[in-house]
Protein backbone atom coordinates (compact mmCIF):
# COMPACT_ATOMS: atom_id res chain seq x y z
CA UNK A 1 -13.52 149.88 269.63
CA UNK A 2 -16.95 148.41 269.27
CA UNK A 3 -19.95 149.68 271.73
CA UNK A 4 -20.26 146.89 273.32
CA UNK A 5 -16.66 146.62 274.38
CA UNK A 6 -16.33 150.27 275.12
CA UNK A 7 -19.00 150.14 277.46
CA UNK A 8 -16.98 147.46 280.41
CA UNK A 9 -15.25 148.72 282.76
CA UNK A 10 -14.25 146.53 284.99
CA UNK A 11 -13.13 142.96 285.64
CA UNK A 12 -16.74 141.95 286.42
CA UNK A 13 -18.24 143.86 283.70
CA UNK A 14 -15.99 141.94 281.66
CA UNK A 15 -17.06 138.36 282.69
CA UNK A 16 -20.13 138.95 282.90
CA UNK A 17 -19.86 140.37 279.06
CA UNK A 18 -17.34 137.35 278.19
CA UNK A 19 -19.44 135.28 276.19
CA UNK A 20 -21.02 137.84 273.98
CA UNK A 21 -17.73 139.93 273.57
CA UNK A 22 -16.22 136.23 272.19
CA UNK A 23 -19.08 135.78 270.03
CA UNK A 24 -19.11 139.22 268.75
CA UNK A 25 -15.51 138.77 267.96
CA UNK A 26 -16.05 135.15 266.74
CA UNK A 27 -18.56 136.42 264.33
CA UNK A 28 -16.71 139.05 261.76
CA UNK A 29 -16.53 137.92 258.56
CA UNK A 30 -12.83 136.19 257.64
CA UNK A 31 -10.93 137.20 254.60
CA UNK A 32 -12.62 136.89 251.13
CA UNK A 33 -10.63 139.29 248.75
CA UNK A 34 -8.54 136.03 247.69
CA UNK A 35 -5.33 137.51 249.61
CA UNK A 36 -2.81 135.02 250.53
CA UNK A 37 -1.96 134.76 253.88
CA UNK A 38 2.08 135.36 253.24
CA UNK A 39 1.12 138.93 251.38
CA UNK A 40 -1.76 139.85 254.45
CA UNK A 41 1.41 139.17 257.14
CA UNK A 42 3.75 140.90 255.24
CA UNK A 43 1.32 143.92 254.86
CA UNK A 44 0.53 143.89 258.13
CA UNK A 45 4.34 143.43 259.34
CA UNK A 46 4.59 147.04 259.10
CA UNK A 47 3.20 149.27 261.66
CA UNK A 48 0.13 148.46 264.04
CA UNK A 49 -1.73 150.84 262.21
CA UNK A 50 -0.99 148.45 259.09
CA UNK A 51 -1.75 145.35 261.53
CA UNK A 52 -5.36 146.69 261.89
CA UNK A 53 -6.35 147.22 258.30
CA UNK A 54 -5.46 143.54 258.43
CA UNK A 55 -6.82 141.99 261.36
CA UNK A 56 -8.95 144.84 262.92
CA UNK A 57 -11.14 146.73 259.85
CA UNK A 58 -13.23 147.81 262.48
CA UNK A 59 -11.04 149.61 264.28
CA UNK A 60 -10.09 151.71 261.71
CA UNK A 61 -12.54 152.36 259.67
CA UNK A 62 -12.35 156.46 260.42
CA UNK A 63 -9.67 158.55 258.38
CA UNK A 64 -6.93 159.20 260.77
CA UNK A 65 -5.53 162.09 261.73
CA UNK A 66 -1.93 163.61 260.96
CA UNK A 67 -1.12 163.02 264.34
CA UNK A 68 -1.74 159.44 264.18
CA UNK A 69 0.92 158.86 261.47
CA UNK A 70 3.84 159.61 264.38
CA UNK A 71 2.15 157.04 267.04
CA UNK A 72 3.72 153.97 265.43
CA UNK A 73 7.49 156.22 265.90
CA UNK A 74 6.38 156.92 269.42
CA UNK A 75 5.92 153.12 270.28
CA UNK A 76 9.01 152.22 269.22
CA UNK A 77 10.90 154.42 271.74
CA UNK A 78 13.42 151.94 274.27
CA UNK A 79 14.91 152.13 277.47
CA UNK A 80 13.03 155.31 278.71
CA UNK A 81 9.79 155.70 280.08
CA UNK A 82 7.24 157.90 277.33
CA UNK A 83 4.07 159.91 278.52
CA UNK A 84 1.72 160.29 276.07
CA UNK A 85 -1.27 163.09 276.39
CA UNK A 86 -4.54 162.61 274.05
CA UNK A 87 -7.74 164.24 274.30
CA UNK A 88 -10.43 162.15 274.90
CA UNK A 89 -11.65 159.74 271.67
CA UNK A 90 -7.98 160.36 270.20
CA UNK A 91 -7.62 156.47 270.36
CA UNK A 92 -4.68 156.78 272.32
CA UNK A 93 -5.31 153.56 274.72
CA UNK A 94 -6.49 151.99 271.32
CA UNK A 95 -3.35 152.34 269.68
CA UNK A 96 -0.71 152.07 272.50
CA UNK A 97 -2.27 149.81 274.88
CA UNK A 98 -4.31 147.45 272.12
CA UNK A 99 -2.67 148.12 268.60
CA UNK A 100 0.77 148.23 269.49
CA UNK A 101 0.00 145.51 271.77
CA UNK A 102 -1.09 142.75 269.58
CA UNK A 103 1.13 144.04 267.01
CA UNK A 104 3.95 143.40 268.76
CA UNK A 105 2.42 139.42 269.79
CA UNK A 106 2.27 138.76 266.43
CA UNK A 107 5.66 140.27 265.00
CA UNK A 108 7.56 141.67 267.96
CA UNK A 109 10.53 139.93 270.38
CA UNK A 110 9.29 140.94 273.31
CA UNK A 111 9.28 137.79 275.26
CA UNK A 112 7.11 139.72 278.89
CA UNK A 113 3.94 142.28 278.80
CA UNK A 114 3.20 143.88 282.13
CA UNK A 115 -0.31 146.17 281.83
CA UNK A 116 -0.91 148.22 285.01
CA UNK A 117 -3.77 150.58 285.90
CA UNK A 118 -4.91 152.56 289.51
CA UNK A 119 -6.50 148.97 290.28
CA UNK A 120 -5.45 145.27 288.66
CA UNK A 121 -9.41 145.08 288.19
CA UNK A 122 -8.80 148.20 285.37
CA UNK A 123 -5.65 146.57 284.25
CA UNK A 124 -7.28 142.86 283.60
CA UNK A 125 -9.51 144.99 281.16
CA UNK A 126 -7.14 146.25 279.08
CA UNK A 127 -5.21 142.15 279.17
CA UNK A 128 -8.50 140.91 278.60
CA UNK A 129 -9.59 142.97 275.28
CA UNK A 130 -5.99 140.93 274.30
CA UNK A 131 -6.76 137.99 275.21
CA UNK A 132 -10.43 137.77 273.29
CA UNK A 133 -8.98 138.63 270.06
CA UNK A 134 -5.98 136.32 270.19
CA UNK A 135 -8.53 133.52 270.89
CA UNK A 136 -11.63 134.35 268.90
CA UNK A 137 -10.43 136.86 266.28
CA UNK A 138 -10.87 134.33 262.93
CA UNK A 139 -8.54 136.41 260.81
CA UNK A 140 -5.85 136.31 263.33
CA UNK A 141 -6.52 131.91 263.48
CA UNK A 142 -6.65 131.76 259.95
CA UNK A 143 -2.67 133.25 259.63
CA UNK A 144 -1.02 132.49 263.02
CA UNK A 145 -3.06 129.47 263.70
CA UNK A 146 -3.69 128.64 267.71
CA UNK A 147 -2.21 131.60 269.77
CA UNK A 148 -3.95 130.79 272.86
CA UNK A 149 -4.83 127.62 274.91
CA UNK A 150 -8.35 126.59 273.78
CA UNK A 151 -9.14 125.53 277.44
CA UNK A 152 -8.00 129.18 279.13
CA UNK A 153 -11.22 130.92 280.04
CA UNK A 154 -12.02 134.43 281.70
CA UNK A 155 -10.06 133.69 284.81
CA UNK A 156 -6.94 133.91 283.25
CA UNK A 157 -7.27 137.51 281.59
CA UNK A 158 -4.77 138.84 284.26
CA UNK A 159 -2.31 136.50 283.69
CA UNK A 160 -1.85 134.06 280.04
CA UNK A 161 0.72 132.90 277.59
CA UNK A 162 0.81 133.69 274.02
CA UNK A 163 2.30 131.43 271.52
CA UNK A 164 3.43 132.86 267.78
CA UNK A 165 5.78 131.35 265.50
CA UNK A 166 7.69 128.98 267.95
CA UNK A 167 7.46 132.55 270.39
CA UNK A 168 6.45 132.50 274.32
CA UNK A 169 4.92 135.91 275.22
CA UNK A 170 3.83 136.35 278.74
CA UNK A 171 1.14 138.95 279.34
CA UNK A 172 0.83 140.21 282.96
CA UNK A 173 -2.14 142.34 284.69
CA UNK A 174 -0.99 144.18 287.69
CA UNK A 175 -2.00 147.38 290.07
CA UNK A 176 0.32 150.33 290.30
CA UNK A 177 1.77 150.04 293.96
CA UNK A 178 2.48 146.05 293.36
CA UNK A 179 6.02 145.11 294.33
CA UNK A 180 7.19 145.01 290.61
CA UNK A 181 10.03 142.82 291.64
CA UNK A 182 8.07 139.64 292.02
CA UNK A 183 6.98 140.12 288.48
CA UNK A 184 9.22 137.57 285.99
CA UNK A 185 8.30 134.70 283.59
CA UNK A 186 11.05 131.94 284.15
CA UNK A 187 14.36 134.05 283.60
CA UNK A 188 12.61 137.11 282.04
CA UNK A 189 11.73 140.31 283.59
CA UNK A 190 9.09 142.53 281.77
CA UNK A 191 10.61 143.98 278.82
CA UNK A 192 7.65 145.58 277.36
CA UNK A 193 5.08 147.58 279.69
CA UNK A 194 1.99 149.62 279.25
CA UNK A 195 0.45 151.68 282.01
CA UNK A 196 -3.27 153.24 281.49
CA UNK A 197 -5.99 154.34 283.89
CA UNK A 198 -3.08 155.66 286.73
CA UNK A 199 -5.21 157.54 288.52
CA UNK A 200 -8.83 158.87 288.97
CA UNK A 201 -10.15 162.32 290.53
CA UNK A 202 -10.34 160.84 293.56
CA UNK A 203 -6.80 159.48 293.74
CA UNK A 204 -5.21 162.45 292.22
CA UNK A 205 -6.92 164.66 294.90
CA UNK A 206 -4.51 162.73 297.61
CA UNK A 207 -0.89 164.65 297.52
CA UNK A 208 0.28 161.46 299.06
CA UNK A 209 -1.18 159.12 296.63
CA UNK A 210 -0.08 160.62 294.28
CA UNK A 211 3.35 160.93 295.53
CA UNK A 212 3.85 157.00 296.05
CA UNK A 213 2.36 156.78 292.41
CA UNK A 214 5.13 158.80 290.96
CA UNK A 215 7.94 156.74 293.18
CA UNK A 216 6.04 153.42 292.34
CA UNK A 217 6.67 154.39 288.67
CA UNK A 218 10.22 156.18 288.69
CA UNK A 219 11.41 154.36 291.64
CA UNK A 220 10.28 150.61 291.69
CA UNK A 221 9.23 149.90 288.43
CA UNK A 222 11.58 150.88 286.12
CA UNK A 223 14.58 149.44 287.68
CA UNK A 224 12.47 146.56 288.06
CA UNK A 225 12.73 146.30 284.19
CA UNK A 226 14.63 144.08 281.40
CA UNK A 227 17.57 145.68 280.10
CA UNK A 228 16.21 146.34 277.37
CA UNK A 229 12.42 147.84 277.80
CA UNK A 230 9.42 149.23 275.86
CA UNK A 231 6.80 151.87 278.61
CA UNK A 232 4.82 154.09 277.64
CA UNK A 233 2.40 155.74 279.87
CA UNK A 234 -0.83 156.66 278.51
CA UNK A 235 -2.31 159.41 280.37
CA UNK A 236 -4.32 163.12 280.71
CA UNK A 237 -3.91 165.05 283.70
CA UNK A 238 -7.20 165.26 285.54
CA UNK A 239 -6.08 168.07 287.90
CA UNK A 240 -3.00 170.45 288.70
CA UNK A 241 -0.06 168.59 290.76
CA UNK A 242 -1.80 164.92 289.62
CA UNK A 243 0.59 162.25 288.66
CA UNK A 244 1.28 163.34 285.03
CA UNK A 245 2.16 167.28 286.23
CA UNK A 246 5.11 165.58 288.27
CA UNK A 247 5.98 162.93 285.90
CA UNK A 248 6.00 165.58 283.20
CA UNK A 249 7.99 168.16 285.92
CA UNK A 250 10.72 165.47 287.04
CA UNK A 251 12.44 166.36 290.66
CA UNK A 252 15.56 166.99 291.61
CA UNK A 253 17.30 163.52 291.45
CA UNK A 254 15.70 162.52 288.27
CA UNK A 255 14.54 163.66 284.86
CA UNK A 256 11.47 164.26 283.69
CA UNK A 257 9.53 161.94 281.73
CA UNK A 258 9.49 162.44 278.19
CA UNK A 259 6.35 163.21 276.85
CA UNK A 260 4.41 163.97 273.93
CA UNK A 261 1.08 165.85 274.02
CA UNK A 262 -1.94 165.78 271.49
CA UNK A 263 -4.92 168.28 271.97
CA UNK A 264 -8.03 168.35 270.16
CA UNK A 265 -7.34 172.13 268.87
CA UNK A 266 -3.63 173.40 267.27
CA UNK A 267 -1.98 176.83 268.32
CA UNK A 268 -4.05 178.53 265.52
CA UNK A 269 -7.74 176.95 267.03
CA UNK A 270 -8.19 173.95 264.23
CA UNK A 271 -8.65 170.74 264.63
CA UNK A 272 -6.45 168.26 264.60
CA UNK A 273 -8.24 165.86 263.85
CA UNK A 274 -10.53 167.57 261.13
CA UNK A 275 -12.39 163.76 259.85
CA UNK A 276 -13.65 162.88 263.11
CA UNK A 277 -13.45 166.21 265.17
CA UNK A 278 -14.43 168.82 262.86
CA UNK A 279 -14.69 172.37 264.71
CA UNK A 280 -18.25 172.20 264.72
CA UNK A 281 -18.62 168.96 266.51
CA UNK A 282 -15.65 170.14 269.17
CA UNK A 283 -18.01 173.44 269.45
CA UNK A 284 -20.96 171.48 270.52
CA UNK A 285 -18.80 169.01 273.00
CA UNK A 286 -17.70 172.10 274.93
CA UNK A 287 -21.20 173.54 274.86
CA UNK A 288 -22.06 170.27 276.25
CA UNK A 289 -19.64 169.70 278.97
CA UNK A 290 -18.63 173.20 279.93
CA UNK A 291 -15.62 175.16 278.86
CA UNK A 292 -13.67 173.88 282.05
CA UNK A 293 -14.45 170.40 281.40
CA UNK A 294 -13.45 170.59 277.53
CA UNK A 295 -9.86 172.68 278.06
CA UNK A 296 -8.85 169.34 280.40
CA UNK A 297 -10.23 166.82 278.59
CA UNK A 298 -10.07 168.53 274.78
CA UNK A 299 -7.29 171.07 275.41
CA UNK A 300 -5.53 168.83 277.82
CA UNK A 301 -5.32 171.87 280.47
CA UNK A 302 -6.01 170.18 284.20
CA UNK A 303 -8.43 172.91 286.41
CA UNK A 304 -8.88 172.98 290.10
CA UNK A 305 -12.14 171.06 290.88
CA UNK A 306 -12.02 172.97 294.18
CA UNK A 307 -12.38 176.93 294.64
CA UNK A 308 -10.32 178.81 297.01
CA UNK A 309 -7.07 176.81 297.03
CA UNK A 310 -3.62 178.21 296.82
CA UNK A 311 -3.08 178.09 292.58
CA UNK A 312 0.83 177.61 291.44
CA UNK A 313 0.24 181.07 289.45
CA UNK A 314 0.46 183.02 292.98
CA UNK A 315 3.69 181.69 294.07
CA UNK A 316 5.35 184.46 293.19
CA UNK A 317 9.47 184.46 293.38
CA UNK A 318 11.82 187.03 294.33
CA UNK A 319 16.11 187.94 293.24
CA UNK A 320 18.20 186.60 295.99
CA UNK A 321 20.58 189.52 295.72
CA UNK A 322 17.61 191.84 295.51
CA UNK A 323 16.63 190.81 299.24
CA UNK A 324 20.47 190.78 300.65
CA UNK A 325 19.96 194.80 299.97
CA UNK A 326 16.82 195.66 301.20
CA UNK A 327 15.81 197.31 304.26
CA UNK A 328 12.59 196.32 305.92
CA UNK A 329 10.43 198.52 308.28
CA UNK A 330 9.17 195.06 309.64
CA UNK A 331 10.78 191.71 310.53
CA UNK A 332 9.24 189.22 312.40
CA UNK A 333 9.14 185.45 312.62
CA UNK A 334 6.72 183.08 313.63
CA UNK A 335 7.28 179.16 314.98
CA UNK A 336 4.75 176.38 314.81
CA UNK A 337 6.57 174.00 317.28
CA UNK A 338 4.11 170.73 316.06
CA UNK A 339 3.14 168.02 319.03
CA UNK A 340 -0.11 169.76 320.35
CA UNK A 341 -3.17 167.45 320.89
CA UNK A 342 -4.74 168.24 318.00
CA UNK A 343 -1.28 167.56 316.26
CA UNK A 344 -1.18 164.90 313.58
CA UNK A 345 1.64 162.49 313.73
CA UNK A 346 4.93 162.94 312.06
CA UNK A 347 3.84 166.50 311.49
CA UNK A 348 7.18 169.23 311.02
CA UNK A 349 8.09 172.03 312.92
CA UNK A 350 7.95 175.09 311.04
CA UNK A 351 9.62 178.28 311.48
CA UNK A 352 9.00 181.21 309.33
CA UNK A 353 11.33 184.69 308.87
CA UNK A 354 9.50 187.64 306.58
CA UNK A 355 10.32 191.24 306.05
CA UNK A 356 7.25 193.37 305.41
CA UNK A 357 7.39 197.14 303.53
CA UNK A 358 4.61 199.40 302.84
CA UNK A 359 2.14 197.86 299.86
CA UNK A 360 2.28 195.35 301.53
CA UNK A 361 5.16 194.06 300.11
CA UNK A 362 6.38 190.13 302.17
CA UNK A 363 9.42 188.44 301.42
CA UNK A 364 9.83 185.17 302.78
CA UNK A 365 13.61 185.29 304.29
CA UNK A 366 14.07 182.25 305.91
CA UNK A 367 12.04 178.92 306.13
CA UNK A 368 12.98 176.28 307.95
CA UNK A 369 10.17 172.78 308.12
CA UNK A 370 11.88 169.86 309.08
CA UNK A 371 11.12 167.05 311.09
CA UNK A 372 13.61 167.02 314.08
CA UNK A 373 14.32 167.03 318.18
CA UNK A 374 12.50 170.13 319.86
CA UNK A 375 16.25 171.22 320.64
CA UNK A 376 17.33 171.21 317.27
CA UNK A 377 13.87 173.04 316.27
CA UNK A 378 15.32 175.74 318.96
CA UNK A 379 18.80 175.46 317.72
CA UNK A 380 17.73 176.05 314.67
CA UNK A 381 15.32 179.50 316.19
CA UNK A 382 18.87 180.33 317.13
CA UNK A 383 20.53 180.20 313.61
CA UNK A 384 17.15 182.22 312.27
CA UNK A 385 17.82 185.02 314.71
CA UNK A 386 21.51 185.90 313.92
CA UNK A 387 21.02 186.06 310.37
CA UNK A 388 17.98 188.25 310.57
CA UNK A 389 17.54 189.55 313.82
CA UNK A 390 14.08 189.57 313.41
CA UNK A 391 11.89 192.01 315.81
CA UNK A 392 9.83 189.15 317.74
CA UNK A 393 9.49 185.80 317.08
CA UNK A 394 5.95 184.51 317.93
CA UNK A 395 5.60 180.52 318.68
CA UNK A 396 2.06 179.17 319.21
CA UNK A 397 1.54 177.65 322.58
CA UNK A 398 -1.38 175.58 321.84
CA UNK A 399 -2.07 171.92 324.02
CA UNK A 400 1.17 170.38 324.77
CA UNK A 401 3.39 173.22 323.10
CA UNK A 402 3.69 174.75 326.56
CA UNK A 403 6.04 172.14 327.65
CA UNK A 404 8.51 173.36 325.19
CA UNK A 405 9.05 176.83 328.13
CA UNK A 406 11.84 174.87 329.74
CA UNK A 407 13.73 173.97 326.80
CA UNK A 408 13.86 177.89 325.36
CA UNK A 409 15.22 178.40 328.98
CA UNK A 410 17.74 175.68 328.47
CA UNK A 411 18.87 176.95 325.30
CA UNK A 412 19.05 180.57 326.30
CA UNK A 413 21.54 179.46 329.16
CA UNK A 414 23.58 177.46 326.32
CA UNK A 415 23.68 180.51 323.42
CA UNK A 416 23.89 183.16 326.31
CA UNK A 417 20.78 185.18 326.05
CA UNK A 418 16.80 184.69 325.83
CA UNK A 419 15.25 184.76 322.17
CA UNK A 420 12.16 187.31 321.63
CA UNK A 421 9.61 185.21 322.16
CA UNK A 422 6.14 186.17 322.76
CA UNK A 423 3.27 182.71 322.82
CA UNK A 424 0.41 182.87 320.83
CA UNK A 425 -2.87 180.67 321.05
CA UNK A 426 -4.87 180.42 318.36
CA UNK A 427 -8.44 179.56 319.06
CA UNK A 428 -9.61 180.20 315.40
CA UNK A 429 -10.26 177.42 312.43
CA UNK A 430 -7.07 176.33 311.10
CA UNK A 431 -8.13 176.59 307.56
CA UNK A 432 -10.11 179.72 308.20
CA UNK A 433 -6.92 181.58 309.63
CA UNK A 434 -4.77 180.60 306.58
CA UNK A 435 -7.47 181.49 304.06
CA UNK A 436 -8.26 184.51 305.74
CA UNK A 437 -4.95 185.99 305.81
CA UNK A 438 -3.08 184.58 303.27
CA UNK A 439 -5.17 184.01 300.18
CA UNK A 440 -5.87 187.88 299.29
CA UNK A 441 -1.80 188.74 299.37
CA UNK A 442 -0.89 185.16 297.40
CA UNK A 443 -3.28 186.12 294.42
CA UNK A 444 -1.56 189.36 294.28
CA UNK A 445 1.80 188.45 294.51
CA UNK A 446 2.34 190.22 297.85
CA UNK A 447 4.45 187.48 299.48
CA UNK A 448 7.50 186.38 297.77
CA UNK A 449 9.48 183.49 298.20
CA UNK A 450 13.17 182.37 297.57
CA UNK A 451 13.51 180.77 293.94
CA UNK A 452 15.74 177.75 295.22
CA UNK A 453 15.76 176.94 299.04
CA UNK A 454 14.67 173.76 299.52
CA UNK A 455 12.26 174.39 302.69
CA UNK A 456 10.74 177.26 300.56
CA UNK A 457 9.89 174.76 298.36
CA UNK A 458 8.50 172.65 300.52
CA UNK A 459 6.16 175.50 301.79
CA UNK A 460 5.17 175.85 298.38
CA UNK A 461 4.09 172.69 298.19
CA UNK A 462 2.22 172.70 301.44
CA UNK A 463 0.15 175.74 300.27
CA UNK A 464 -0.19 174.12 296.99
CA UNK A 465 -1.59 171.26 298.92
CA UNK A 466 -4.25 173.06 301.10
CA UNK A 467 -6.18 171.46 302.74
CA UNK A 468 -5.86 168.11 301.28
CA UNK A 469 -2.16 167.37 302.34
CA UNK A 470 -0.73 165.54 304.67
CA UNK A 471 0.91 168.80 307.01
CA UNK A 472 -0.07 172.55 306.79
CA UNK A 473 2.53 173.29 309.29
CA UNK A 474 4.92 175.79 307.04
CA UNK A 475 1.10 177.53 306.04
CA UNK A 476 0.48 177.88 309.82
CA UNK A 477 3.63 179.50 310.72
CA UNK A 478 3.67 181.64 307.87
CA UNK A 479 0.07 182.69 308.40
CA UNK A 480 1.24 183.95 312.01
CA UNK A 481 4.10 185.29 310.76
CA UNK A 482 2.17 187.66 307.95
CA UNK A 483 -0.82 188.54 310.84
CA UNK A 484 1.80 189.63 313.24
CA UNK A 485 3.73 191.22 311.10
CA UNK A 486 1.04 193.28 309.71
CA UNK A 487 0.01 194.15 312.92
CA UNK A 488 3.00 195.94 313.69
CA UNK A 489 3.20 197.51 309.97
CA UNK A 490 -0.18 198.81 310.62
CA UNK A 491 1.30 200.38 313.93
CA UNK A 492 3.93 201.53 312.55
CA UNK A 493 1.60 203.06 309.79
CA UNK A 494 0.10 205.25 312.22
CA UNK A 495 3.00 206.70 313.70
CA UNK A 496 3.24 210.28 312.69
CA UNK A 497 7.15 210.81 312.38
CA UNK A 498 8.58 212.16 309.36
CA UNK A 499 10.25 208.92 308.07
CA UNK A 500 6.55 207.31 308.26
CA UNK A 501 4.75 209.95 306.56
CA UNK A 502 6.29 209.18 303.07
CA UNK A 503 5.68 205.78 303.52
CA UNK A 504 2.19 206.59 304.11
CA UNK A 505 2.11 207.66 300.48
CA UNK A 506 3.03 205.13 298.81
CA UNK A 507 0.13 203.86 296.67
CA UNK A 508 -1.69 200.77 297.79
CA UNK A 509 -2.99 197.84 295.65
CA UNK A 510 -6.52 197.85 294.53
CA UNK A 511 -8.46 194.98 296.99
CA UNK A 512 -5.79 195.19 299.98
CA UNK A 513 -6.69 198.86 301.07
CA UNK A 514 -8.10 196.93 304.47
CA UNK A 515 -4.53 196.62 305.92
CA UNK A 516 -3.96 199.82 306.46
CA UNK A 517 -7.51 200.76 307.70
């Protein structure tokens, strides 16, 4: 891409650029090697790598790399949505958002291109680039004659007809979170779609954001497709759990994407792109940027901006049938009943179950976060109990909680007999708590968690989420949960009977010495 170009962008960059960019473009030289035009279309007929020698010298005037060669393969791929992962200066929005682009204008039957970024004002930039070549571009004119109105101007980069060979192409700018299924051209729905720029820092900071991104994508704009489609996703992931991590990780009702990845260094440390990025150019990059910085945007491996959150590597599972056997010296549960005055809305109610051993060693046996009626929140304190008869169950009685007293005397009357309760207010920081108490015994896999149950998982994500999410309820209760529990461990640690004293021996982990003191 030339400078000038690659320094826009946004929509108003862009016009304000418009009449240089067109007379930029308007000025490269047209063909003198005495080619005729029949043998430069047939040439370039091939691939959009071939297209470019053609039409675009400029674009390709660098030896490519072996990767490049598969690209062409890649953009071919139908009826399924394809990430693909390049480090930065790979060319990857070149090729499959440009390139393949035009290439397919001129020689493809795709009859409806949709382009879609974060914002339509980063999409009409990528329509736009189109648009100036298939009006200005001299060697394009010269073979395919008149592909765009003379009289469209920069207002219509979002939204213009091409015309090749007797061919209507509709090309479409959009933003990602647009009801896709307003988007048709007379009878045709988009058949051929390219999505770049689908998120920022920012954006991918925002669990919820980020969640409607992924539904926008999987949801609403794929079924929103032609039968037959073309998408490919050009993306890097700018942090852990960011749009590509879940597009890449699927869910439970749906696949994941496929995806291919391209880093700037193989699994033996060379380059893979030795013309351009020769090791000792990558070497002075990373010196430049900082390692963390160069493995995300050279190595393609997303870091936590922020220090001290929960990381995915402390989430430590357990064996189902490992648990069913054990005995615990501890169990104790903890419920964060929601609706106080501090409460956000549509928060869950969160009940927690562990069993704690000597090490400390925390297995998360039941987890139940659900949105629901305070009597099926009890109901469900009820179910919790029987299973696991845990020694107390503590429920914090902050603000407007201690209206919930007459329903756990309501309920008793109905199942027969009073839970263990015991209320709890907490008058320290939220955050601070969870940090406080949780963060040390994550990192070192002290607190396990069941591989499969769904409200586990959700508490995974909520700690995964700190403090950024939307709800921190299933952290909350399981913070009270673990500082209760502990408590009692540590009493229990004191004790002086002969079934505590071998206990006492067991050998403690390096950094947690402090819960036993």
């Amino acid at each position: 891409m030339n400078d000038r170009l690659s320094r826009v962008k946004s929509a108003r960059d862009f016009q304000k650029q418009w009449d240089a960019l067109a007379a930029e473009i308007f000025s490269r030289t047209p063909f003198e090697d005495g080619s005729s035009k029949e043998d430069r279309k047939e040439a370039a007929s091939k691939d959009p790598w071939s297209m470019a020698l053609v039409y675009f010298p400029e674009y390709v005037r660098n030896e490519g790399a072996p990767f490049h060669k598969r690209w062409p393969k890649i953009a071919g791929i139908e009826n399924a949505p394809v990430l693909i992962e390049a480090f930065r200066g790979a060319g990857k929005s070149t090729f499959f958002t440009f390139l393949d682009s035009v290439y397919n204008i001129l020689f493809g039957d795709y009859k409806f291109m949709l382009f879609a970024s974060y914002t339509e004002d980063k999409s009409k930039v990528f329509t736009g680039r189109i648009l100036l070549e298939l009006k200005y571009n001299k060697r394009i004119t010269e073979d395919f004659g008149r592909i765009i109105n003379p009289l469209l101007d920069f207002s219509a980069v979002g939204n213009f007809a091409a015309k090749v060979d007797g061919r209507r192409i509709m090309v479409m700018a959009c933003s990602i979170g647009q009801d896709p299924r307003g988007l048709v051209s007379g009878a045709y729905r988009p058949d051929y779609v390219r999505l770049d720029d689908i998120q920022n820092r920012k954006r991918a900071r925002n669990p919820e954001w980020v969640k409607q991104t992924v539904e926008w994508i999987t949801a609403d704009l794929v079924p929103a497709l032609a039968e037959t489609y073309n998408m490919k996703i050009a993306a890097t992931s700018v942090r852990p759990r960011d749009v590509v991590h879940f597009l890449k990780e699927g869910a439970e009702t749906r696949e994941p994407v496929k995806s291919y990845s391209f880093p700037a260094l193989d699994k033996y440390g060379k380059s893979t792109w030795s013309a351009y990025f020769p090791l000792k150019r990558l070497e002075q990059i990373k010196k430049t940027i900082g390692a963390l910085v160069f493995r995300q945007e050279y190595l393609l491996i997303p870091y936590a901006e922020e220090d001290g959150k929960v990381q995915e590597s402390w989430l430590l599972d357990y064996d189902p049938a490992e648990v069913r056997e054990k005995e615990y010296l501890v169990k104790v549960s903890a419920l964060d009943p929601g609706g106080g005055k501090a409460t956000k809305k549509h928060d869950f109610k969160a009940h927690i179950c562990i069993g704690l051993n000597p090490g400390p060693e925390i297995d998360i046996l039941e987890a139940r976060i659900r949105r629901e009626t305070p009597r099926r929140m009890i109901e469900g304190c009820y179910l919790i109990h029987e299973k696991w008869e845990p020694w107390q169950t503590f429920w914090e009685e902050n603000g407007q909680q201690s209206l919930l007293k007459d329903t756990f005397d309501f309920m008793a009357e109905r199942f027969g007999y009073p839970l263990r309760l015991k209320a709890v207010t907490n008058t320290q920081n939220k955050e601070m708590r969870i940090e406080g108490t949780l963060f040390t015994l994550l990192e070192n896999h002290c607190i396990r968690f069941h591989p499969t149950n769904a409200d586990q998982k959700l508490l995974k994500e909520q700690l995964l989420d700190l403090f950024d999410g939307a709800n921190d309820d299933g952290p909350d209760a399981l913070e009270m949960a673990v500082r209760k529990g502990l408590q009692k461990l540590k009493s229990i640690m004191k004790g002086s009977h002969s079934d505590v004293v071998s206990i006492k021996r067991r050998i403690v982990p390096k950094g947690l010495e402090g819960y036993y003191t």
